[in-house]
PDB file of N, CA and C in Angstrom:
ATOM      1  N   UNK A   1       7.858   0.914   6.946  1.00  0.00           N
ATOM      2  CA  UNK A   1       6.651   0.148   7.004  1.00  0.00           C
ATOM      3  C   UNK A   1       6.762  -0.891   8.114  1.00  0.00           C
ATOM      4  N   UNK A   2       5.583  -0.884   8.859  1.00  0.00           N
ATOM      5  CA  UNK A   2       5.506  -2.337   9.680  1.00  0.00           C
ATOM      6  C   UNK A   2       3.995  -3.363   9.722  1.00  0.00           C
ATOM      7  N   UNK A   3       4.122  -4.216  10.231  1.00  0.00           N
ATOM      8  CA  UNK A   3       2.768  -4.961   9.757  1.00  0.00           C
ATOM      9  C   UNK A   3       2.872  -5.390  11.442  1.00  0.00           C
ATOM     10  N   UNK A   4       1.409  -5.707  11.893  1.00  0.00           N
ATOM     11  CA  UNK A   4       0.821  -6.538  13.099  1.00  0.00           C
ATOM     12  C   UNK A   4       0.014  -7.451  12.485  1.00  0.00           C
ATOM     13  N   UNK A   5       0.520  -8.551  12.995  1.00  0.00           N
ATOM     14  CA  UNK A   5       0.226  -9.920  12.659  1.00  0.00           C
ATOM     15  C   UNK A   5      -1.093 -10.277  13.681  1.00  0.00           C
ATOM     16  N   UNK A   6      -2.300 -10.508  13.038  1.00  0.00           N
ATOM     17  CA  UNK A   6      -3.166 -10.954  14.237  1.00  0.00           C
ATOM     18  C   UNK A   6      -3.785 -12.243  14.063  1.00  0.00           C
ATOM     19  N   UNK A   7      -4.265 -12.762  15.012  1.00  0.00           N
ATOM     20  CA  UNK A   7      -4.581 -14.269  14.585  1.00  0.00           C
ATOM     21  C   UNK A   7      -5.717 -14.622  15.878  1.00  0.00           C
ATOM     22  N   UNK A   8      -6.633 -14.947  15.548  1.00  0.00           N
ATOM     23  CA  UNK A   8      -8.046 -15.418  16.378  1.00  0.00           C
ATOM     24  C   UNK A   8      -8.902 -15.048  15.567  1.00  0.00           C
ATOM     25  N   UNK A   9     -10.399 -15.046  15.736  1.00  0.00           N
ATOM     26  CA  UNK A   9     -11.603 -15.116  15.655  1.00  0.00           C
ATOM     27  C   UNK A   9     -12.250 -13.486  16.431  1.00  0.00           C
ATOM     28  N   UNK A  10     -12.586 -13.170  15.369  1.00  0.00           N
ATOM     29  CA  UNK A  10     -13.429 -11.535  15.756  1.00  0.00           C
ATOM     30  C   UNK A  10     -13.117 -10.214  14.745  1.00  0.00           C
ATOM     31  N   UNK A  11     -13.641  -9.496  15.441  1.00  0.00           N
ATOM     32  CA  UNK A  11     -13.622  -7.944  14.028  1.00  0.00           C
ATOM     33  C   UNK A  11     -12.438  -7.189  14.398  1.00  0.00           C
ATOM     34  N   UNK A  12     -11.500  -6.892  13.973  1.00  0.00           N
ATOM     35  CA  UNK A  12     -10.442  -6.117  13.760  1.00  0.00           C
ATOM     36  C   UNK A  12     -10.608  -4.638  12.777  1.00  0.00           C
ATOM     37  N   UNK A  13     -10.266  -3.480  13.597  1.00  0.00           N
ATOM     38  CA  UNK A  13     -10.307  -1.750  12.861  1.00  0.00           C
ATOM     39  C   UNK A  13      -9.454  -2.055  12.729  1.00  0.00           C
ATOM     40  N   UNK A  14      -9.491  -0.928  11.442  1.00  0.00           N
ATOM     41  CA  UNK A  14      -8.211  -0.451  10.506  1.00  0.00           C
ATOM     42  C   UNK A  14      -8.539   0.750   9.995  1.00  0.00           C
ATOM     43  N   UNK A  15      -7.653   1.640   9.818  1.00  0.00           N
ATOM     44  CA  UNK A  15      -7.813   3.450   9.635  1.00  0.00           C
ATOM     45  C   UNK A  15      -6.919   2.842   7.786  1.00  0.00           C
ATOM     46  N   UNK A  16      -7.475   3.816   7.053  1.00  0.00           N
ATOM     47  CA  UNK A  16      -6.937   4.019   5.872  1.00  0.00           C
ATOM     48  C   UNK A  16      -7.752   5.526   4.755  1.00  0.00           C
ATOM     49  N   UNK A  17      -6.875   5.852   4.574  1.00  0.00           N
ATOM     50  CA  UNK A  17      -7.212   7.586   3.900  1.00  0.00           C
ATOM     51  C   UNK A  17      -7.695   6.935   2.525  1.00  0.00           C
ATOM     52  N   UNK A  18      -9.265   7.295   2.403  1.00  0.00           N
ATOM     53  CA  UNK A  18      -9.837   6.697   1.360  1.00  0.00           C
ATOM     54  C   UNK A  18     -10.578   5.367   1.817  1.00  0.00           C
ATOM     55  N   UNK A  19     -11.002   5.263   0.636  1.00  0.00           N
ATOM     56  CA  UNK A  19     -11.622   3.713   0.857  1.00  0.00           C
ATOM     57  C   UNK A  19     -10.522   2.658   0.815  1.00  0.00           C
ATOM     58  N   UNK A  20     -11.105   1.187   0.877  1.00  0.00           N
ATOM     59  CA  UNK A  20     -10.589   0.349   1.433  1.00  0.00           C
ATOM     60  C   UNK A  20     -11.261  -1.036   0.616  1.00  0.00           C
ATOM     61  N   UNK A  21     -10.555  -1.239  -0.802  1.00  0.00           N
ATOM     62  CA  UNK A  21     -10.714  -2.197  -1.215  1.00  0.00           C
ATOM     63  C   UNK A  21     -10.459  -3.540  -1.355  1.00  0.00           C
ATOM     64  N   UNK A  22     -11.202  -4.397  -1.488  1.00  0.00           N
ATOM     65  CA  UNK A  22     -11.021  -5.689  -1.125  1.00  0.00           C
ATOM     66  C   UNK A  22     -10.313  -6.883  -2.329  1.00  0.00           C
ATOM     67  N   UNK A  23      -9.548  -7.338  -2.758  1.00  0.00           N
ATOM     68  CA  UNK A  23      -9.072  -8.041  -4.150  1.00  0.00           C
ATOM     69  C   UNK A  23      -8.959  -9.566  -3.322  1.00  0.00           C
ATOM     70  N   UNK A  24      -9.230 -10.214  -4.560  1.00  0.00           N
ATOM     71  CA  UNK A  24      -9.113 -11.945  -4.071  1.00  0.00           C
ATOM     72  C   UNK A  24      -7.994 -11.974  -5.010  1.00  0.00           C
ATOM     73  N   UNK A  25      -6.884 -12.490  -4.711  1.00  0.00           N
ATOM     74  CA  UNK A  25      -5.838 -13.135  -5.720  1.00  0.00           C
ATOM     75  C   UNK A  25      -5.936 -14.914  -5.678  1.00  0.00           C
ATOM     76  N   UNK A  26      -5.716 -15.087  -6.764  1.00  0.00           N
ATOM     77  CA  UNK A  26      -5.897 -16.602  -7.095  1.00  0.00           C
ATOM     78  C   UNK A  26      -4.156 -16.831  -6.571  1.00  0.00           C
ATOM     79  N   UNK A  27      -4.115 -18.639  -6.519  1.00  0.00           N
ATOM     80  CA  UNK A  27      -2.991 -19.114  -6.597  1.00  0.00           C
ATOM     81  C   UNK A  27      -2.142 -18.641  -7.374  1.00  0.00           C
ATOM     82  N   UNK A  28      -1.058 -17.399  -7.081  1.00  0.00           N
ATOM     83  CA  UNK A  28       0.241 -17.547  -7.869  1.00  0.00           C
ATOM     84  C   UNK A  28      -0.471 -16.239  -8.870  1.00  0.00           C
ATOM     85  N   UNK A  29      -1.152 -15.869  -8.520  1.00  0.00           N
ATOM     86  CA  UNK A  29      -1.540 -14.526  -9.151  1.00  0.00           C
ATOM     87  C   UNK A  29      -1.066 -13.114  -8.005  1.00  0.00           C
ATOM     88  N   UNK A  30      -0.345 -12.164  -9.544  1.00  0.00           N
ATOM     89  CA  UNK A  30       0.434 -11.094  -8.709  1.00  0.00           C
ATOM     90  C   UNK A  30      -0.143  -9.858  -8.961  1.00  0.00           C
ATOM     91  N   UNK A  31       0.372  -8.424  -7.434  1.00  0.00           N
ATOM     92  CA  UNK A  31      -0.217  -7.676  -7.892  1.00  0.00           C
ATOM     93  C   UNK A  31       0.663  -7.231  -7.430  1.00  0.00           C
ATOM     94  N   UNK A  32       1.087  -5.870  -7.716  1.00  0.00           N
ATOM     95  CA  UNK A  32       1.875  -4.328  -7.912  1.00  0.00           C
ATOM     96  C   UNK A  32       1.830  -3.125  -7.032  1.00  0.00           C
ATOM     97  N   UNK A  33       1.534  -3.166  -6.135  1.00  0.00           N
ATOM     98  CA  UNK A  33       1.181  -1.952  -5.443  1.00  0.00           C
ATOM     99  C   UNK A  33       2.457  -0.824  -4.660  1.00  0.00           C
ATOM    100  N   UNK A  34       2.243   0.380  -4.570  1.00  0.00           N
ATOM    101  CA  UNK A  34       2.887   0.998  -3.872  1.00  0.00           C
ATOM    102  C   UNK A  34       2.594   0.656  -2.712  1.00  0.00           C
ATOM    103  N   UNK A  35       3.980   0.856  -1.926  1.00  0.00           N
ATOM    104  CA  UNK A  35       4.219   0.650  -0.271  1.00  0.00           C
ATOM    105  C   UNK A  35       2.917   1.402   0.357  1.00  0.00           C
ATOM    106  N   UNK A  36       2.151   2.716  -0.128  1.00  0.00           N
ATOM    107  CA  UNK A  36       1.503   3.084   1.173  1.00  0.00           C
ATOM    108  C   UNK A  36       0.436   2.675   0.926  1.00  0.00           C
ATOM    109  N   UNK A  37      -0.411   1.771   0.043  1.00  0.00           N
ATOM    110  CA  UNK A  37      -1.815   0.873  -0.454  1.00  0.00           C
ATOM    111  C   UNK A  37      -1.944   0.361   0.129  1.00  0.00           C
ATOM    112  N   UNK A  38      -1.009  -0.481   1.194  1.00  0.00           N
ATOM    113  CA  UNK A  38      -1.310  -2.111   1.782  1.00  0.00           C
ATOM    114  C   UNK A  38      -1.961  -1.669   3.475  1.00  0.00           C
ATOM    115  N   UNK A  39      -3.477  -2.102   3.202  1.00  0.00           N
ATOM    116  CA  UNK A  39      -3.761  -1.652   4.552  1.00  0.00           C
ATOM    117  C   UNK A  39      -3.665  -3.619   5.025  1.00  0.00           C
ATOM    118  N   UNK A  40      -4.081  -4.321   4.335  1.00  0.00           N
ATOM    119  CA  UNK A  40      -4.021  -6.001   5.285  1.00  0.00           C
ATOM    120  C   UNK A  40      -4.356  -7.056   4.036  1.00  0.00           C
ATOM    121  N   UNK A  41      -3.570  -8.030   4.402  1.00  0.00           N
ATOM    122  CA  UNK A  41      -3.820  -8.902   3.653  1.00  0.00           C
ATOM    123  C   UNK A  41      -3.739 -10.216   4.463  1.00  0.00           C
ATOM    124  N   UNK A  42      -4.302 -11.151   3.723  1.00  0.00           N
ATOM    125  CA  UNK A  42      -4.641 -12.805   4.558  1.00  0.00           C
ATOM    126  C   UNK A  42      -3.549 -13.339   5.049  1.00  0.00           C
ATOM    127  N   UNK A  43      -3.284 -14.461   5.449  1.00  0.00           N
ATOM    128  CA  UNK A  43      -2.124 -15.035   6.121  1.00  0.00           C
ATOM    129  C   UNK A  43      -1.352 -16.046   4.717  1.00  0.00           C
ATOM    130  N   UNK A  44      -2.350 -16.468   3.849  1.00  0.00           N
ATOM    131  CA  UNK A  44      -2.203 -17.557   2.707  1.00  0.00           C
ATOM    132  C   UNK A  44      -1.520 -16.860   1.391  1.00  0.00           C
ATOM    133  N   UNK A  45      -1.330 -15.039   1.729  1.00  0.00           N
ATOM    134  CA  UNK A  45      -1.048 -14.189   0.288  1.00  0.00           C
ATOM    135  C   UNK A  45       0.376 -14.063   1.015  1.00  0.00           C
ATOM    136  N   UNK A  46       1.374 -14.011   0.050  1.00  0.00           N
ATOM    137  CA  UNK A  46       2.720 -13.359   0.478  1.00  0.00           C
ATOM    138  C   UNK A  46       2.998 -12.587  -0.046  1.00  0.00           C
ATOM    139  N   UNK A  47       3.871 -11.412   0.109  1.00  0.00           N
ATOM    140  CA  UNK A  47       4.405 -10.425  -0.144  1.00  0.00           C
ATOM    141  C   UNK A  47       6.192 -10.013  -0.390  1.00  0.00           C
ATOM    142  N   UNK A  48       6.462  -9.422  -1.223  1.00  0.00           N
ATOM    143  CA  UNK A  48       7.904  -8.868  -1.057  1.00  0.00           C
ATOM    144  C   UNK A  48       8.559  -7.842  -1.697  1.00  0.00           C
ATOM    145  N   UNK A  49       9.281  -6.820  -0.805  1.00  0.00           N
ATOM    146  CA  UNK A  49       9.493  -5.448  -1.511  1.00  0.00           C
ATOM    147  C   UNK A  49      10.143  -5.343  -2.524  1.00  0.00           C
ATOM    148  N   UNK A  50      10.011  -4.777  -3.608  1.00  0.00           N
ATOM    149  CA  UNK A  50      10.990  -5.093  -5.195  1.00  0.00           C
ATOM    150  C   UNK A  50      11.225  -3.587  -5.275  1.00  0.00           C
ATOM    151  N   UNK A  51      12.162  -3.529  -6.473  1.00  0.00           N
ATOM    152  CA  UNK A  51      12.725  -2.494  -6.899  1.00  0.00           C
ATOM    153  C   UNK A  51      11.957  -1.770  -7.825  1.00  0.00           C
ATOM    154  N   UNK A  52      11.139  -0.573  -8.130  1.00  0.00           N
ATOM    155  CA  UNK A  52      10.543  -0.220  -9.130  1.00  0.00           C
ATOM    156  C   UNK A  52      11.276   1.300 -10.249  1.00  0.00           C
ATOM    157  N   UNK A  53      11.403   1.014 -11.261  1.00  0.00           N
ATOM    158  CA  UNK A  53      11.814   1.783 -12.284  1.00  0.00           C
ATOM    159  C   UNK A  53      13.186   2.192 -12.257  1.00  0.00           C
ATOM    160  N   UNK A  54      14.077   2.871 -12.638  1.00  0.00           N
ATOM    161  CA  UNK A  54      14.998   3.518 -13.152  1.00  0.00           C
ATOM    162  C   UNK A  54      15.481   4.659 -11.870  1.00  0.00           C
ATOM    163  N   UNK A  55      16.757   4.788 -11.922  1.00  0.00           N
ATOM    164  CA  UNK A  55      17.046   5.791 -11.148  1.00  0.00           C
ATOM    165  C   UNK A  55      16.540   7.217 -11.092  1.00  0.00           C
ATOM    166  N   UNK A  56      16.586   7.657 -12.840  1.00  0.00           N
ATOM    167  CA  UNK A  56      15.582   8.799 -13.573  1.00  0.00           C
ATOM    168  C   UNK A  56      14.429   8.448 -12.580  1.00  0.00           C
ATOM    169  N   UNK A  57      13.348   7.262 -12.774  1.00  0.00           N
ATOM    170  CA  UNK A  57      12.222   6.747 -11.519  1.00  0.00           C
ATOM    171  C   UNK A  57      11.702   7.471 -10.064  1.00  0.00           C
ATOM    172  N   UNK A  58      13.478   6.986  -9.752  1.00  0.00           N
ATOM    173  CA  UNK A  58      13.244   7.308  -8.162  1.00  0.00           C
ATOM    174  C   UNK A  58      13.600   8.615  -8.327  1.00  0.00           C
ATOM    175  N   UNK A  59      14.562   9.373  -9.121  1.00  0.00           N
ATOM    176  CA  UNK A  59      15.072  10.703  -8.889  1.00  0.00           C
ATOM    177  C   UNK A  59      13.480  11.780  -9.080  1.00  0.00           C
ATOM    178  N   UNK A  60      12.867  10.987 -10.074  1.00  0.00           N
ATOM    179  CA  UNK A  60      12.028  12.627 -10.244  1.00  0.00           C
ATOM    180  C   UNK A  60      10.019  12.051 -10.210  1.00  0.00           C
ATOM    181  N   UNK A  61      10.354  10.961  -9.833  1.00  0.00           N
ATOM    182  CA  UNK A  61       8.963  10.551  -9.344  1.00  0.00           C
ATOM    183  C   UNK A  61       8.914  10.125  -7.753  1.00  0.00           C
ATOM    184  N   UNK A  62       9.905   9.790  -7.295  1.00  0.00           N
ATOM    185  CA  UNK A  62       9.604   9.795  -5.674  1.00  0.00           C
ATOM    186  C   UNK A  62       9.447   8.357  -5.283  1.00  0.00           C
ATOM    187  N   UNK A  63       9.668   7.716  -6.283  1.00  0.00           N
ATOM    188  CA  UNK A  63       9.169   5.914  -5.851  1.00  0.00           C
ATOM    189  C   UNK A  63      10.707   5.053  -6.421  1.00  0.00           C
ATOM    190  N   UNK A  64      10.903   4.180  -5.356  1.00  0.00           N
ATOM    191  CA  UNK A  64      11.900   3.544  -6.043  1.00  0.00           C
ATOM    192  C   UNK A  64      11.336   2.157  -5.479  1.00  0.00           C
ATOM    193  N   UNK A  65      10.886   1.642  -4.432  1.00  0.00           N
ATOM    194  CA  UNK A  65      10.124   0.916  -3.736  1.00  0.00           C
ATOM    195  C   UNK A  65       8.542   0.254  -3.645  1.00  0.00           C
ATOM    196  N   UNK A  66       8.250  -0.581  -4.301  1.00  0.00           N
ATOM    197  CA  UNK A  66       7.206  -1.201  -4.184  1.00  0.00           C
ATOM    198  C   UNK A  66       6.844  -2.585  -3.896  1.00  0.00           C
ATOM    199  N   UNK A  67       5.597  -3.256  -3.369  1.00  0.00           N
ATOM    200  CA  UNK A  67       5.376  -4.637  -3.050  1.00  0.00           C
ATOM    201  C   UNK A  67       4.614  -5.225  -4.205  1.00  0.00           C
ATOM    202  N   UNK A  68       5.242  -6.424  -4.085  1.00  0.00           N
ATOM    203  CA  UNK A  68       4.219  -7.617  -4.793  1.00  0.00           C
ATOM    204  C   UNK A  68       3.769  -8.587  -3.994  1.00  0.00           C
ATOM    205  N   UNK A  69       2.523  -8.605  -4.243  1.00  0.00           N
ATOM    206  CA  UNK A  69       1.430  -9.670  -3.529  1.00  0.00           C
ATOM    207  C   UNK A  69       1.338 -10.468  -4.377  1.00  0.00           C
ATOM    208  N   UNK A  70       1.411 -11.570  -3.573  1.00  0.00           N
ATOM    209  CA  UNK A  70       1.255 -12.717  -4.782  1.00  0.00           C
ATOM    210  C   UNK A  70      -0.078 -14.266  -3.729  1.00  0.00           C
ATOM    211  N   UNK A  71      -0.794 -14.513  -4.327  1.00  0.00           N
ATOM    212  CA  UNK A  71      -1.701 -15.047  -4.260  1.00  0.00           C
ATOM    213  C   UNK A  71      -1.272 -17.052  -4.439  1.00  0.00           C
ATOM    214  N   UNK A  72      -2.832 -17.366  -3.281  1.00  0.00           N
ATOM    215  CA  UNK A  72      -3.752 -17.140  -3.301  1.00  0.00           C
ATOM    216  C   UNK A  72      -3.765 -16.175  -1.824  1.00  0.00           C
ATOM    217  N   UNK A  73      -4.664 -15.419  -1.766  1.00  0.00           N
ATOM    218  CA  UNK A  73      -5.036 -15.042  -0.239  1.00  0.00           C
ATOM    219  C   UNK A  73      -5.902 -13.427  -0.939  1.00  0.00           C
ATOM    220  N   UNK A  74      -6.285 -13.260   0.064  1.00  0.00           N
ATOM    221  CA  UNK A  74      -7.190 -11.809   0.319  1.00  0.00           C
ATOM    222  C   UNK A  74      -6.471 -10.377   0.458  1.00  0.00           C
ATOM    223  N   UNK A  75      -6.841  -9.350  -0.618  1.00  0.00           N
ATOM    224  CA  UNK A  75      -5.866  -8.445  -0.172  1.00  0.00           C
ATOM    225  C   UNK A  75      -6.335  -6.741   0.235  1.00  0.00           C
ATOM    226  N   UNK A  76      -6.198  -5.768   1.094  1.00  0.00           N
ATOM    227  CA  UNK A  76      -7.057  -5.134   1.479  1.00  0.00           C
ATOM    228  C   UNK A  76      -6.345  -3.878   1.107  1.00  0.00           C
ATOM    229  N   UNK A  77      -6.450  -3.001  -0.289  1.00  0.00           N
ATOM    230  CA  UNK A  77      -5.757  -1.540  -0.432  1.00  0.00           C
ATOM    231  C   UNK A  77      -6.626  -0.547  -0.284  1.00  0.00           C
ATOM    232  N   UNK A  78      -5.612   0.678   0.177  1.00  0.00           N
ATOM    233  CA  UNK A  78      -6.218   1.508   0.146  1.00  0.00           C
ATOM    234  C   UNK A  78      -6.194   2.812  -0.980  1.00  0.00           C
ATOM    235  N   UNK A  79      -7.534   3.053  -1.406  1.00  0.00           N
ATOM    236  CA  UNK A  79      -7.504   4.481  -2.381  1.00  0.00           C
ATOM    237  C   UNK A  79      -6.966   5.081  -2.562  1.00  0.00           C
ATOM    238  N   UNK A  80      -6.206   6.068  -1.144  1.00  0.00           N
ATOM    239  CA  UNK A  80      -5.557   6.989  -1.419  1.00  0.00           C
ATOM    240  C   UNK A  80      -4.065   6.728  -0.491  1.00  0.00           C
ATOM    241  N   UNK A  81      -3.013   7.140  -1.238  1.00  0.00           N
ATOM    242  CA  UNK A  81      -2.083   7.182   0.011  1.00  0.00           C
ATOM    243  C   UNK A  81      -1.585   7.880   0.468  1.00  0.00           C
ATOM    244  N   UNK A  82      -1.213   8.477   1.458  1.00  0.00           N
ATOM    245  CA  UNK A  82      -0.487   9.292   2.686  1.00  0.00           C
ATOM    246  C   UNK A  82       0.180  10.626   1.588  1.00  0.00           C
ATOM    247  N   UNK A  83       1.372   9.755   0.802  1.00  0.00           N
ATOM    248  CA  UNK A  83       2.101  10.764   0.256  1.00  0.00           C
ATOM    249  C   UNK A  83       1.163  11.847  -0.693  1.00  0.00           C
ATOM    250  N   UNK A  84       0.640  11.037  -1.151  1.00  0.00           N
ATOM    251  CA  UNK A  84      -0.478  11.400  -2.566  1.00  0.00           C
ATOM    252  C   UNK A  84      -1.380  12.766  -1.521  1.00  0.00           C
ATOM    253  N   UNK A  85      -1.581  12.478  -0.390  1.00  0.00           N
ATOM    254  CA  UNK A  85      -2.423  13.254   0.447  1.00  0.00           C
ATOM    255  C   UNK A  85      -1.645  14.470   0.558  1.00  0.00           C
ATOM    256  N   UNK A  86      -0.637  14.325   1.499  1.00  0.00           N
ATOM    257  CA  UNK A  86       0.177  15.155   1.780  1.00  0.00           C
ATOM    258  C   UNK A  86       0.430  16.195   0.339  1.00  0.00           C
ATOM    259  N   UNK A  87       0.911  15.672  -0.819  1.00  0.00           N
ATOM    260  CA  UNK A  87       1.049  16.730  -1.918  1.00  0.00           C
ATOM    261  C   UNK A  87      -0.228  17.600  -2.138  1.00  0.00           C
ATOM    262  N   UNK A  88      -1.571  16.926  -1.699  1.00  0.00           N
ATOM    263  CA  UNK A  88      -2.497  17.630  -2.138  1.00  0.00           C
ATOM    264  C   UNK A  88      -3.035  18.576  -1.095  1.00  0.00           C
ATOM    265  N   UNK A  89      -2.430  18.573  -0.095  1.00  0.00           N
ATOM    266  CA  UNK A  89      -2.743  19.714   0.896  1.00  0.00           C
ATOM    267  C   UNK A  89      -1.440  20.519   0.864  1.00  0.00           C
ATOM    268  N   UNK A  90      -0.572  20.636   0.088  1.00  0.00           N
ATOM    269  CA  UNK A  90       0.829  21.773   0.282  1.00  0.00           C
ATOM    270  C   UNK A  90       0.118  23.017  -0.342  1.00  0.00           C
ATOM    271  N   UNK A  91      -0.911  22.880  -1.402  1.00  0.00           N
ATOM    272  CA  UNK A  91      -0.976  24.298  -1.730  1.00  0.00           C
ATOM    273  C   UNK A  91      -2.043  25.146  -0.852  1.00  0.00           C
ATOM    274  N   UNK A  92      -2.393  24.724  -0.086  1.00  0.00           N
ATOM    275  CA  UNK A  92      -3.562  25.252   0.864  1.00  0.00           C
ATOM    276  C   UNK A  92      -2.513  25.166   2.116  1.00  0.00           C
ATOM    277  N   UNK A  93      -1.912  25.795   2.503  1.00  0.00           N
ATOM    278  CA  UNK A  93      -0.865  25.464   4.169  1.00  0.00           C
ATOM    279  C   UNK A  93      -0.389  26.949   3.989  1.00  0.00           C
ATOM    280  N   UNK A  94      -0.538  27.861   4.881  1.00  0.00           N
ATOM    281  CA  UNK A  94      -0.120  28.843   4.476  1.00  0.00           C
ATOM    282  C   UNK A  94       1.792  28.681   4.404  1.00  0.00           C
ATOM    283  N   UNK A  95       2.164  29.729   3.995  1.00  0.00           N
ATOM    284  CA  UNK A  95       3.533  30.124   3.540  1.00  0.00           C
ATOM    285  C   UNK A  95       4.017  30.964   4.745  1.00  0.00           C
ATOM    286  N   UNK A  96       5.429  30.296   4.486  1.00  0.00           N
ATOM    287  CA  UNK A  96       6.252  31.213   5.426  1.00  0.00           C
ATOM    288  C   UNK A  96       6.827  32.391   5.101  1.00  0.00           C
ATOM    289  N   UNK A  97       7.153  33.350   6.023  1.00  0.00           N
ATOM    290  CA  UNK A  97       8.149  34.682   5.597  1.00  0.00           C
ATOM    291  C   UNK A  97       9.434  34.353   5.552  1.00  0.00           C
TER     292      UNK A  97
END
């Protein structure tokens, strides 16, 4: 994962698979998200990568890695993510010999 930090006055694009929802976190209010959700968040919200579930977890669900946002500030996820995508186009790809 990497983040670009931007800072001035004006409209900034952003690409994200799915929509692109908007959450207000209050002071010191937290949220949970998988690593590939975070399309942008405010300068006033902080963030930090934690450990999620059990080794069983990471061995047979694929996640061992997730962020917490923690508030106050603005936070911008997205619907769908990358991986979630990718599984759902393997059965339509043709097959090899």
């Amino acid at each position: 994962m990497f983040m670009l930090k931007t800072i001035g006055s004006g409209e900034i694009f952003v690409n994200a698979w799915g929509g692109i929802l908007e959450t207000k976190l209050q002071a010191g209010e937290k949220m949970i998200i998988d690593n590939y959700q975070l399309v942008a968040l405010s300068s006033t919200a902080n963030y930090k990568v934690i450990k999620h579930g059990s080794f069983k977890t990471t061995l047979f669900g694929g996640e061992a890695l997730v962020m917490e946002l923690i508030g106050p500030g603005t936070v911008y996820i997205q619907t769908k993510n990358v991986m979630e995508f990718a599984r759902a186009l393997l059965p339509f790809l043709p097959k090899r010999n």
